[in-house]
C-alpha atoms as a PDB file:
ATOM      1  CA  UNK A   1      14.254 -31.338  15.378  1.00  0.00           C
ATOM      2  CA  UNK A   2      16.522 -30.069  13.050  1.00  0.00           C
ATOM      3  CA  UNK A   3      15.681 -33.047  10.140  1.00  0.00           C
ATOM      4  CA  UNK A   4      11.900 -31.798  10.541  1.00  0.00           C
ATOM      5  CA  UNK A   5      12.516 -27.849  10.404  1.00  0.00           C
ATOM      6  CA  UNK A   6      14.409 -28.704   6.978  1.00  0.00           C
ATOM      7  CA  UNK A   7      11.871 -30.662   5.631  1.00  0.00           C
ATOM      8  CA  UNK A   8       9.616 -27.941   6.399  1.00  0.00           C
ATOM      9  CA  UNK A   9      11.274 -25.803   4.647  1.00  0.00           C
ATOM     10  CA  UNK A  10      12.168 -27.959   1.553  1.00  0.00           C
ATOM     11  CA  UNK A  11       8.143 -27.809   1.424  1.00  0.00           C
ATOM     12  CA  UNK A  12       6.755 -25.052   2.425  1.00  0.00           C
ATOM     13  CA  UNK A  13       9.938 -22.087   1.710  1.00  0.00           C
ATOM     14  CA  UNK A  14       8.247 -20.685  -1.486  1.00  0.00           C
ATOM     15  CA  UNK A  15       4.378 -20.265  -1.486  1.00  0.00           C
ATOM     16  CA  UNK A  16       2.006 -17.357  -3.204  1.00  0.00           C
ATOM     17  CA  UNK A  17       1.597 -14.357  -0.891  1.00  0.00           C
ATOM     18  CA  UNK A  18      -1.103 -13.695  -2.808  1.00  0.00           C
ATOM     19  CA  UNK A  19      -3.042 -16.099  -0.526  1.00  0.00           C
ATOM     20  CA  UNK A  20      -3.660 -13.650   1.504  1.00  0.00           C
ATOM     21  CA  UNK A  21      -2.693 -10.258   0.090  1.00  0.00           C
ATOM     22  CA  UNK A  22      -6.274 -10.440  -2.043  1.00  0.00           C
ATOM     23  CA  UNK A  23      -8.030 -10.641   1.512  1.00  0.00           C
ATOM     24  CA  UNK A  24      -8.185  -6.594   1.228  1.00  0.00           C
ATOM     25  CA  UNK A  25     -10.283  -5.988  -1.993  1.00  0.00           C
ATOM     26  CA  UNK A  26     -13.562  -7.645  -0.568  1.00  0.00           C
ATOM     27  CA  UNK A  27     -13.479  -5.842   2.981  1.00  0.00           C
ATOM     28  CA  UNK A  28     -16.188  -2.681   3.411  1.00  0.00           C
ATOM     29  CA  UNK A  29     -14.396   0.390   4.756  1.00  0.00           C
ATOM     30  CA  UNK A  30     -13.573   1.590   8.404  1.00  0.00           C
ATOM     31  CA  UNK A  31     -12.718   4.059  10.622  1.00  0.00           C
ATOM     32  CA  UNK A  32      -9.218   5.098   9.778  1.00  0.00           C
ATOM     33  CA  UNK A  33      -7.206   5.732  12.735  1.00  0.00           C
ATOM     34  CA  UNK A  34      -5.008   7.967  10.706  1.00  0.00           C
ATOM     35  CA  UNK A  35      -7.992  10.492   9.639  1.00  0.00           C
ATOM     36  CA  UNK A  36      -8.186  14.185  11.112  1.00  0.00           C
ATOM     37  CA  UNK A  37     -10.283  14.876  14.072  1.00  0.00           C
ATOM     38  CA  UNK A  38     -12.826  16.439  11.844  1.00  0.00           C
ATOM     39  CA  UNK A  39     -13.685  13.388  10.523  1.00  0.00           C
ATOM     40  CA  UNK A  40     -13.200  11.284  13.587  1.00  0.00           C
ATOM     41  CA  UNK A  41     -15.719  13.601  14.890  1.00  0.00           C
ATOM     42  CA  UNK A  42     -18.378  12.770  11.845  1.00  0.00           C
ATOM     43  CA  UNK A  43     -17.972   8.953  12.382  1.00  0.00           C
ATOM     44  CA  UNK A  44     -19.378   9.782  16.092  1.00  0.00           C
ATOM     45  CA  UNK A  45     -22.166  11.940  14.965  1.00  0.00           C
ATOM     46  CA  UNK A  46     -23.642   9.606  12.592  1.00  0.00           C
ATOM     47  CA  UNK A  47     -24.002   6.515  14.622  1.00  0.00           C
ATOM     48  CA  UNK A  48     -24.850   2.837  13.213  1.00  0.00           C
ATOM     49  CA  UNK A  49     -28.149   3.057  14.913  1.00  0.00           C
ATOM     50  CA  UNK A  50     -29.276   5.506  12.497  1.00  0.00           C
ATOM     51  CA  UNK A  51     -27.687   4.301   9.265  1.00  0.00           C
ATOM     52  CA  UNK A  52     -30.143   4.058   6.310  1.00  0.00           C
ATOM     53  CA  UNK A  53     -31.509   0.121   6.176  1.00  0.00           C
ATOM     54  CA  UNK A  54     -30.395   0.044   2.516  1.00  0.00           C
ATOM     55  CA  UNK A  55     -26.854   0.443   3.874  1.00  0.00           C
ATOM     56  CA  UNK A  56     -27.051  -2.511   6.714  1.00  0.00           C
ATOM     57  CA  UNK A  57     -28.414  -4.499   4.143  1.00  0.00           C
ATOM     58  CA  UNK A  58     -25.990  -4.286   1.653  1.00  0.00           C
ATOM     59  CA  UNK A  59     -23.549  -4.907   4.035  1.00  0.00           C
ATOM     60  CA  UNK A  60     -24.883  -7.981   5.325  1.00  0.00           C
ATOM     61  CA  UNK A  61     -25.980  -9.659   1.325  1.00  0.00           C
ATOM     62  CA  UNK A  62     -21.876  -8.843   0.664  1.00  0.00           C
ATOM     63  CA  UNK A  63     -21.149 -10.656   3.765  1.00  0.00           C
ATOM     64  CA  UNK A  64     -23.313 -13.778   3.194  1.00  0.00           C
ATOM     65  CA  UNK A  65     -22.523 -13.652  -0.537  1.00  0.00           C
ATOM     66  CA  UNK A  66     -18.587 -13.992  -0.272  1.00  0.00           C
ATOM     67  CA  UNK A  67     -18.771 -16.486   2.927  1.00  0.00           C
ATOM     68  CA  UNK A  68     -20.890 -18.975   0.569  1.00  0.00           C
ATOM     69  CA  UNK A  69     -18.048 -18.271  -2.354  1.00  0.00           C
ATOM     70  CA  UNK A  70     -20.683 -16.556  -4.429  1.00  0.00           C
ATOM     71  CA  UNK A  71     -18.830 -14.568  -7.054  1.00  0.00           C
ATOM     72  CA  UNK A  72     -21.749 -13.313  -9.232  1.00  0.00           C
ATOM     73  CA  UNK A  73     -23.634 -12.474  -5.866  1.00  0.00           C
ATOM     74  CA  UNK A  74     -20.842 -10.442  -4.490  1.00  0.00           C
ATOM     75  CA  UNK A  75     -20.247  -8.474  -8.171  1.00  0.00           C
ATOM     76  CA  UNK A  76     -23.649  -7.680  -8.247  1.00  0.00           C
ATOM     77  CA  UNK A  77     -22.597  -5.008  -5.493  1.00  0.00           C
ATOM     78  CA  UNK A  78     -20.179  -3.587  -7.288  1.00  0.00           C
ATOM     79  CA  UNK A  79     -20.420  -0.862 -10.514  1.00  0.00           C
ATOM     80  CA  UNK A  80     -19.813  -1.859 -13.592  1.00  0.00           C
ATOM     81  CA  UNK A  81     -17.007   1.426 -13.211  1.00  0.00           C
ATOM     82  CA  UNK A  82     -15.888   0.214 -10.324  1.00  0.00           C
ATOM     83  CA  UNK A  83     -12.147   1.490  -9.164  1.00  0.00           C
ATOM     84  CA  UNK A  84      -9.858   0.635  -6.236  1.00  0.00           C
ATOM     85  CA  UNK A  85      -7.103   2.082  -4.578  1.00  0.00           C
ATOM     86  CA  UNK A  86      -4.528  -0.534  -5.320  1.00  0.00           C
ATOM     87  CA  UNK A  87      -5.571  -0.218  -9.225  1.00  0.00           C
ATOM     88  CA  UNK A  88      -8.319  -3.032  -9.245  1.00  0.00           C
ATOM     89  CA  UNK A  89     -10.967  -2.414 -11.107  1.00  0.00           C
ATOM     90  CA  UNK A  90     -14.228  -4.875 -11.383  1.00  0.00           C
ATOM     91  CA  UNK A  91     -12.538  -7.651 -13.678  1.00  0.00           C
ATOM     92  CA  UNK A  92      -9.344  -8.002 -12.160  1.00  0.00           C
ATOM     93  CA  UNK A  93     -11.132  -8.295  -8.622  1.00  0.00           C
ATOM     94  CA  UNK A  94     -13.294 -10.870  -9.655  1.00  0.00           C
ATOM     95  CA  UNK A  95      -9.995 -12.739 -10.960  1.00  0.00           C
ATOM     96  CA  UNK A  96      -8.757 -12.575  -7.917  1.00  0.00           C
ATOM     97  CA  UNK A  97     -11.570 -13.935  -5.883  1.00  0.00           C
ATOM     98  CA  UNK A  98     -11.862 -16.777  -8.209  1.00  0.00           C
ATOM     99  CA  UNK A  99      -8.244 -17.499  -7.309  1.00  0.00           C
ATOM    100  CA  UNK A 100      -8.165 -16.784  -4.105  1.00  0.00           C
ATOM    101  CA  UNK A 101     -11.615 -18.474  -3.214  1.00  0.00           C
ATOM    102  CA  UNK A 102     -10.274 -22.005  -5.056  1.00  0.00           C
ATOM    103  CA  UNK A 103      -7.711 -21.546  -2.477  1.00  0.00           C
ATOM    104  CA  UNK A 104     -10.135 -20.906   0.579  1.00  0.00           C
ATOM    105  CA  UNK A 105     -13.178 -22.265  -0.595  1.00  0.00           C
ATOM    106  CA  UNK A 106     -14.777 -21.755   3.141  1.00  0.00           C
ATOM    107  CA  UNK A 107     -14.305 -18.680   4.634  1.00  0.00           C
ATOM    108  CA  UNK A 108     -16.769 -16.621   7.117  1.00  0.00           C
ATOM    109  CA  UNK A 109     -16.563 -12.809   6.186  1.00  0.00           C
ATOM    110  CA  UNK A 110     -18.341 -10.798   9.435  1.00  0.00           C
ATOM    111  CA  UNK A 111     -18.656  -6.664   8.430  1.00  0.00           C
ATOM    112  CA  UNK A 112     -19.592  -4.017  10.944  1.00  0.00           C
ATOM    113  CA  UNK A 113     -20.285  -0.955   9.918  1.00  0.00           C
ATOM    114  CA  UNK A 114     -18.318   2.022  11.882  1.00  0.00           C
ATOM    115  CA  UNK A 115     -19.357   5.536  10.129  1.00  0.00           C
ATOM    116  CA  UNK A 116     -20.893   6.586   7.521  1.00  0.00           C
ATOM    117  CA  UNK A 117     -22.396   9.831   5.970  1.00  0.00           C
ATOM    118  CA  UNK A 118     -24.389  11.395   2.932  1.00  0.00           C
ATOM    119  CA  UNK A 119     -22.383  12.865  -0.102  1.00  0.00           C
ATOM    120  CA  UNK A 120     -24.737  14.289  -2.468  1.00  0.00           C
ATOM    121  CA  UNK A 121     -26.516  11.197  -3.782  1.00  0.00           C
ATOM    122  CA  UNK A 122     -23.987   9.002  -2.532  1.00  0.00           C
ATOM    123  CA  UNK A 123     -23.140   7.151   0.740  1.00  0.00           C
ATOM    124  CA  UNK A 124     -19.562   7.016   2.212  1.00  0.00           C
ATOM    125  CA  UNK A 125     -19.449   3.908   4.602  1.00  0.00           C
ATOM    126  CA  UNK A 126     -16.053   3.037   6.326  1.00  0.00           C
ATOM    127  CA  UNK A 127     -16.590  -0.333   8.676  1.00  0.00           C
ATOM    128  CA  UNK A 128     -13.639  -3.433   9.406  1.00  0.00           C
ATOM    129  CA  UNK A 129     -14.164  -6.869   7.998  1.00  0.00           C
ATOM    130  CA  UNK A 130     -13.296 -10.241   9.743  1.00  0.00           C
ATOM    131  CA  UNK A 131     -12.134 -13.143   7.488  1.00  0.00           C
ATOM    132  CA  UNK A 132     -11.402 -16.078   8.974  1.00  0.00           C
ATOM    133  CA  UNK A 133     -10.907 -19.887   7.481  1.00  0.00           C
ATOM    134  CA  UNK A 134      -9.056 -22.377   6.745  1.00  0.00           C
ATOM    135  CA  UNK A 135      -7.188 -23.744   3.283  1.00  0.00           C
ATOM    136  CA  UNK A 136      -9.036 -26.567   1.261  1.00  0.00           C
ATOM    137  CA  UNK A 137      -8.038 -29.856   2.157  1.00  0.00           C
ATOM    138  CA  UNK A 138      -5.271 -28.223   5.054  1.00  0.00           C
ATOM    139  CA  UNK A 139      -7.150 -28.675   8.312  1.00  0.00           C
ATOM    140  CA  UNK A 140      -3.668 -26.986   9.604  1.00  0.00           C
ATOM    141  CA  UNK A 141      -3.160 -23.854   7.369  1.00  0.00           C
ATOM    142  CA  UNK A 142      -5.452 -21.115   9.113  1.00  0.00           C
ATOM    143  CA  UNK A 143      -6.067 -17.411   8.212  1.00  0.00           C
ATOM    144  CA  UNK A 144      -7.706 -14.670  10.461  1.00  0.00           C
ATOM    145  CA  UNK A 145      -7.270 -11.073   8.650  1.00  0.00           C
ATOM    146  CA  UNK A 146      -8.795  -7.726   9.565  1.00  0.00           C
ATOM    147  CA  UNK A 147      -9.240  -5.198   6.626  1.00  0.00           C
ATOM    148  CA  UNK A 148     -10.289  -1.468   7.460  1.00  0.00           C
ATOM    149  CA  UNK A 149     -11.170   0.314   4.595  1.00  0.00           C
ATOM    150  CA  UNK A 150     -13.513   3.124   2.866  1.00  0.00           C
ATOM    151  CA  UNK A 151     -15.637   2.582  -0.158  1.00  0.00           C
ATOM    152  CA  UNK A 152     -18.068   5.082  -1.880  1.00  0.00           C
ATOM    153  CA  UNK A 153     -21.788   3.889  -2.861  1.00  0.00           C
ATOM    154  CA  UNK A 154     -23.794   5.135  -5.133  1.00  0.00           C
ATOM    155  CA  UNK A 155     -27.608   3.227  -6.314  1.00  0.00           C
ATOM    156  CA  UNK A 156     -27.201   0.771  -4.101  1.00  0.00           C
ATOM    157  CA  UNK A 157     -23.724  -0.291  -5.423  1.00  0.00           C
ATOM    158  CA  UNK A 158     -20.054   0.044  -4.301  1.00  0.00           C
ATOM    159  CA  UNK A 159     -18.281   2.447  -7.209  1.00  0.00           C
ATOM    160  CA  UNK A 160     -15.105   3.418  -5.276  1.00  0.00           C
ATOM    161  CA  UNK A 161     -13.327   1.242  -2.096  1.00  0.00           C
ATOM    162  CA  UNK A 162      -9.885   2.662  -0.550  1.00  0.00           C
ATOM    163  CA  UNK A 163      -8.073  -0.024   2.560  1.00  0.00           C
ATOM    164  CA  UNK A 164      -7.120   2.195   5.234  1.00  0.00           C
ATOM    165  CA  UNK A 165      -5.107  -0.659   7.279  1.00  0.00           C
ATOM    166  CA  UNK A 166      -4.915  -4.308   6.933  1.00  0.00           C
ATOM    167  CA  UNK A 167      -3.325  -6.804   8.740  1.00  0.00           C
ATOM    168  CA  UNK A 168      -3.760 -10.684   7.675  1.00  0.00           C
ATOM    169  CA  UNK A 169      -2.203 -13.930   9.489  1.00  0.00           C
ATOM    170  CA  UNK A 170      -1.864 -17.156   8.446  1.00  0.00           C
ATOM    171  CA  UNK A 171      -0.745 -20.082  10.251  1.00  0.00           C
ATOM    172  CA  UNK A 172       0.136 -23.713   9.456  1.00  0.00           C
ATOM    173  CA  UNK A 173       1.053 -26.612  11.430  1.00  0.00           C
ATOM    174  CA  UNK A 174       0.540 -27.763  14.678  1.00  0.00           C
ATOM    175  CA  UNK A 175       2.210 -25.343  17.020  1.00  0.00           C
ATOM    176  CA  UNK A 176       3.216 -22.513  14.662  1.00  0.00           C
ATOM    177  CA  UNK A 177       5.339 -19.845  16.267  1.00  0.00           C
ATOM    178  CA  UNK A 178       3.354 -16.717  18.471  1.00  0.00           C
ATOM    179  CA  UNK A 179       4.999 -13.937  16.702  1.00  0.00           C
ATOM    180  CA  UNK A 180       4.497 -10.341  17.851  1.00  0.00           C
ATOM    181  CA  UNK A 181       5.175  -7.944  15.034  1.00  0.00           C
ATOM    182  CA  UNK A 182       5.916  -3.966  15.027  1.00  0.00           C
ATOM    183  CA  UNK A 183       5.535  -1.712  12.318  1.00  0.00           C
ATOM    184  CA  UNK A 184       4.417   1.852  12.043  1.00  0.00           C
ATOM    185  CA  UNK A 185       1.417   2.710  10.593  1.00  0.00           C
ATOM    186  CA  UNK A 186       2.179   5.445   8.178  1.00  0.00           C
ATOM    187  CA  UNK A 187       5.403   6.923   7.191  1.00  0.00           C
ATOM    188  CA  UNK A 188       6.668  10.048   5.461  1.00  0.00           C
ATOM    189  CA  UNK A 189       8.444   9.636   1.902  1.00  0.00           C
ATOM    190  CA  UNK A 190      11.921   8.860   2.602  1.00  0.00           C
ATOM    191  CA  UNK A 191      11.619   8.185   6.043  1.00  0.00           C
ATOM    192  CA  UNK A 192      13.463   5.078   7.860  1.00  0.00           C
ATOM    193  CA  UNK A 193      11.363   2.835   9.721  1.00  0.00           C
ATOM    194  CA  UNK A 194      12.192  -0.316  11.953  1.00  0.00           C
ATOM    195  CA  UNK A 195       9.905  -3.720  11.203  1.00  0.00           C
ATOM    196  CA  UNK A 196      10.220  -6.019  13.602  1.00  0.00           C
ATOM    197  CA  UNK A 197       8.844  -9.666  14.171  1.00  0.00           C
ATOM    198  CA  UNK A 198       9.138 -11.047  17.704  1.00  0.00           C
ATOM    199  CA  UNK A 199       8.521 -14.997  18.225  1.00  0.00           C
ATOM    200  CA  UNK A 200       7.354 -15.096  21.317  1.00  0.00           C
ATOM    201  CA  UNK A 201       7.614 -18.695  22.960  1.00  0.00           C
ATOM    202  CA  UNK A 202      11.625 -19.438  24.257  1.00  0.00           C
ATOM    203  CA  UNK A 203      12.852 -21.008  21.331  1.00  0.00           C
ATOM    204  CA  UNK A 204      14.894 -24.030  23.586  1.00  0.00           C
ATOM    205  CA  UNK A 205      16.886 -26.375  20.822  1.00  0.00           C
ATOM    206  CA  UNK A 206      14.581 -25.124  17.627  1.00  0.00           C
ATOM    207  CA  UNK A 207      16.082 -24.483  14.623  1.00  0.00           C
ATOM    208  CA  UNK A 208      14.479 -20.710  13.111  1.00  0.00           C
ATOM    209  CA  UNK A 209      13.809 -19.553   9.675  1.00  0.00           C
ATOM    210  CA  UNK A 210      12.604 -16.566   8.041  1.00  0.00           C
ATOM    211  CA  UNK A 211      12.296 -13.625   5.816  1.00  0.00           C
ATOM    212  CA  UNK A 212      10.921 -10.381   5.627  1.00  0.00           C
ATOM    213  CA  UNK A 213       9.613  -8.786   2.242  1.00  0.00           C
ATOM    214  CA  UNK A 214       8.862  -5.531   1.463  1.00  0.00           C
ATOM    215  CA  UNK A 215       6.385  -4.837  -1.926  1.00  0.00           C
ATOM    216  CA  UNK A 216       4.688  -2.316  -3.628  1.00  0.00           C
ATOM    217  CA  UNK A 217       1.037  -2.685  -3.946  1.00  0.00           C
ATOM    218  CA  UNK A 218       0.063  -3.196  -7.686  1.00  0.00           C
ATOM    219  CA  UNK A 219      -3.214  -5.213  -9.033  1.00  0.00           C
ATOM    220  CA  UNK A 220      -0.282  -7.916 -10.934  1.00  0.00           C
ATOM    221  CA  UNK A 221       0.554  -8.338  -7.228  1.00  0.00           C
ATOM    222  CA  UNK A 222      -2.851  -9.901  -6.571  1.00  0.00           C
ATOM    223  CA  UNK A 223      -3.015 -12.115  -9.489  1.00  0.00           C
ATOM    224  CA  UNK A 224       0.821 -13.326  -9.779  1.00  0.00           C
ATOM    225  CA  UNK A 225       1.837 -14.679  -6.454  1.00  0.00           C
ATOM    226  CA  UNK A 226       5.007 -13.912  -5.386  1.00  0.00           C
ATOM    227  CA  UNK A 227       7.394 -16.964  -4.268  1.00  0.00           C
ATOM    228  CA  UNK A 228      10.038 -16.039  -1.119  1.00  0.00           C
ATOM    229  CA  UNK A 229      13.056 -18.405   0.128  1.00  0.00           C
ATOM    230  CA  UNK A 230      13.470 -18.733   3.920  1.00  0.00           C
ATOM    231  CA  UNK A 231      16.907 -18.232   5.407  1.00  0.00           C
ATOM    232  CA  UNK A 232      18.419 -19.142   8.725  1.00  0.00           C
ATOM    233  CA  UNK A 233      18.076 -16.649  11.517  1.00  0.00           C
ATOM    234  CA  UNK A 234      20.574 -16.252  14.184  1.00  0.00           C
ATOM    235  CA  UNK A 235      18.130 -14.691  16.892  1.00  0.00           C
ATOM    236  CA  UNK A 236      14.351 -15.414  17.800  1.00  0.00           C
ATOM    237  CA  UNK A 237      12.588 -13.171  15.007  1.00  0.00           C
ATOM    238  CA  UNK A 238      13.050 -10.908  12.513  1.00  0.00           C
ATOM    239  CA  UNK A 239      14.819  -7.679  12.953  1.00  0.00           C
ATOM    240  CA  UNK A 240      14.780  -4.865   9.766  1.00  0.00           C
ATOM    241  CA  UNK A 241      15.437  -1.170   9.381  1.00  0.00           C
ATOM    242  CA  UNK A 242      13.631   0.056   6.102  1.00  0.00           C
ATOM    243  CA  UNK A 243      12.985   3.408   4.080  1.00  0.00           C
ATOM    244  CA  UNK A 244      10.547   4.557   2.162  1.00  0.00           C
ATOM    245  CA  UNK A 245      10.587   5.104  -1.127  1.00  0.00           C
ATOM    246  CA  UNK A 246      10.328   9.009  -2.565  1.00  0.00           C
ATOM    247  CA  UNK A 247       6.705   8.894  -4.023  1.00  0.00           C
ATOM    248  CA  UNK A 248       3.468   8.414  -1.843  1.00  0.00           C
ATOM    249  CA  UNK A 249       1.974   5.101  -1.928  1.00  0.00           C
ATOM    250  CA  UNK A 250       0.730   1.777  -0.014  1.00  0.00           C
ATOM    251  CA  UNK A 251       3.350  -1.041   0.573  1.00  0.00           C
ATOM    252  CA  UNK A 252       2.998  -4.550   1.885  1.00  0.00           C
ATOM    253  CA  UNK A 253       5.498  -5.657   4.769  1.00  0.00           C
ATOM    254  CA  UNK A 254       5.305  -9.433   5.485  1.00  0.00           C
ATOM    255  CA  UNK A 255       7.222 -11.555   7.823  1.00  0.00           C
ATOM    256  CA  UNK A 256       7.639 -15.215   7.462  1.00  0.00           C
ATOM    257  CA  UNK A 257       9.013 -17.553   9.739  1.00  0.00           C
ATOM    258  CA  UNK A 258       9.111 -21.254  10.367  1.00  0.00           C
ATOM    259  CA  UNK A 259      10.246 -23.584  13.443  1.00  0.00           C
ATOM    260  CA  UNK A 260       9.672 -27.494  14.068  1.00  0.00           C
ATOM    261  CA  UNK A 261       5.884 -27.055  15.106  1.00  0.00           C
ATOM    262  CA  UNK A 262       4.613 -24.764  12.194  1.00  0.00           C
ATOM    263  CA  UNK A 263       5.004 -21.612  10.188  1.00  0.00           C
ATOM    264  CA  UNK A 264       3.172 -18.160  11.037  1.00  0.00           C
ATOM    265  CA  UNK A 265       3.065 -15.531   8.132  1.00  0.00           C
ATOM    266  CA  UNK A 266       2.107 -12.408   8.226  1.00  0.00           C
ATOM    267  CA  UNK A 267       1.233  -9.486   6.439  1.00  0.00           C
ATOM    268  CA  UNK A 268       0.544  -5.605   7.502  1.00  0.00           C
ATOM    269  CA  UNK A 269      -0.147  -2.507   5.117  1.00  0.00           C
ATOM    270  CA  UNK A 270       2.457   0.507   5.072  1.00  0.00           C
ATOM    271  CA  UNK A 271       1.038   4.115   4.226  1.00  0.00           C
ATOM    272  CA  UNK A 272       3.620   6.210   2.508  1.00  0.00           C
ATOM    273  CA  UNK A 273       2.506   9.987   3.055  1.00  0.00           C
ATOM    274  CA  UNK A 274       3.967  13.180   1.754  1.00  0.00           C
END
């Protein structure tokens, strides 16, 4: 068991995060869980029953546009101006889908639309996207992500898109490790905060690696992957105490680890709040 987790490793200990870290630019907003009650309170009042058509439709011609790959159908749905919380604007995220679509050339994107309300003559929609797939020609390297996330829409057209929350998994191998991870959602400036990833199955004679990374959230992030080494851990998971930095801001926390039957990776996005 140990001769397999090694060569495991030797093959699979540096890979792009960026496989799945681009999942989050192509979601359609949500409900943020983090918003004041006010708001909470204008999600319920304008139900999806009585969302404008235009809206549903859009929704659904992004969704069946980026499940067939479609890069020109999805940018059609997106301002020429378009601008992004992370710092993407329309050319950079169509570089990344190119990328990240070569990568995942079959994926099924499912939207559902959670609020939405009238801004002058624009819409605000916030909704959660499903992506789920599997690698090209790696029957054995899944991904399931949920993004949450609020974009603005004006003529028919996405001009503005924030991610509220996003948490993405990927999985490879034939019995990759069940691993149950713990973060807080949103954290002051400064503050400590524990991250913790649990593997959940009794780990018996396996051998288990594993890192955790901590990054900010940049648009070079999405287009240069980042490469991480795997290092031996002495108890079943992953186990960190981090800080925040002193300026507001989104950061990526991922945990990686790998055992004899497969490697689980996963990613989870950190508000940092004033």
């Amino acid at each position: 068991m140990t001769k397999m987790i090694f060569l495991l490793l030797k093959r699979q200990s540096r890979f792009p995060r960026s496989i799945w870290l681009i999942l989050c630019i192509l979601s359609l907003g949500l409900v943020n869980i983090w918003q004041p009650t006010q708001a909470i309170e204008v999600a319920q009042s304008r139900t999806t029953q009585n969302a404008p058509t235009e809206l549903k439709s859009l929704l659904t011609q992004i969704d069946a546009a980026a499940s067939k790959g479609d890069i020109k159908g999805v940018l059609q749905f997106y301002t020429p101006t378009f601008t992004h919380g992370d710092g993407l604007n329309r050319q950079t995220l169509e570089q990344a889908l190119v990328k990240f679509w070569q990568r995942y050339p079959k994926l099924q994107y499912t939207t559902q639309l959670q609020s939405w309300k009238s801004e002058g003559n624009a819409i605000i929609a916030e909704t959660v996207t499903n992506i789920t797939g599997s690698a090209s020609g790696n029957n054995n390297l899944a991904l399931n992500a949920t993004v949450r996330s609020r974009q603005r829409i004006t003529g028919g057209k996405i001009s503005r898109q924030e991610i509220l929350a996003e948490r993405t998994l990927i999985t490879s191998g034939n019995k990759p490790p069940q691993v149950d991870v713990k973060l807080p959602q949103q954290v002051k400036v400064g503050q400590q905060y524990n991250f913790d990833a649990i593997v959940q199955e009794p780990l018996g004679e396996d051998l288990l690696l594993g890192t955790a990374l901590e990054e900010a959230i940049q648009p070079a992030k999405y287009l240069n992957p980042t490469s991480v080494d795997l290092q031996l851990l002495n108890s079943g998971g992953l186990f960190k105490v981090g800080r925040a930095p002193s300026t507001p801001g989104n950061r990526w926390i991922s945990a990686v680890i790998l055992r004899g039957g497969g490697m689980t990776m996963v990613t989870q996005r950190l508000q940092v709040v004033r």
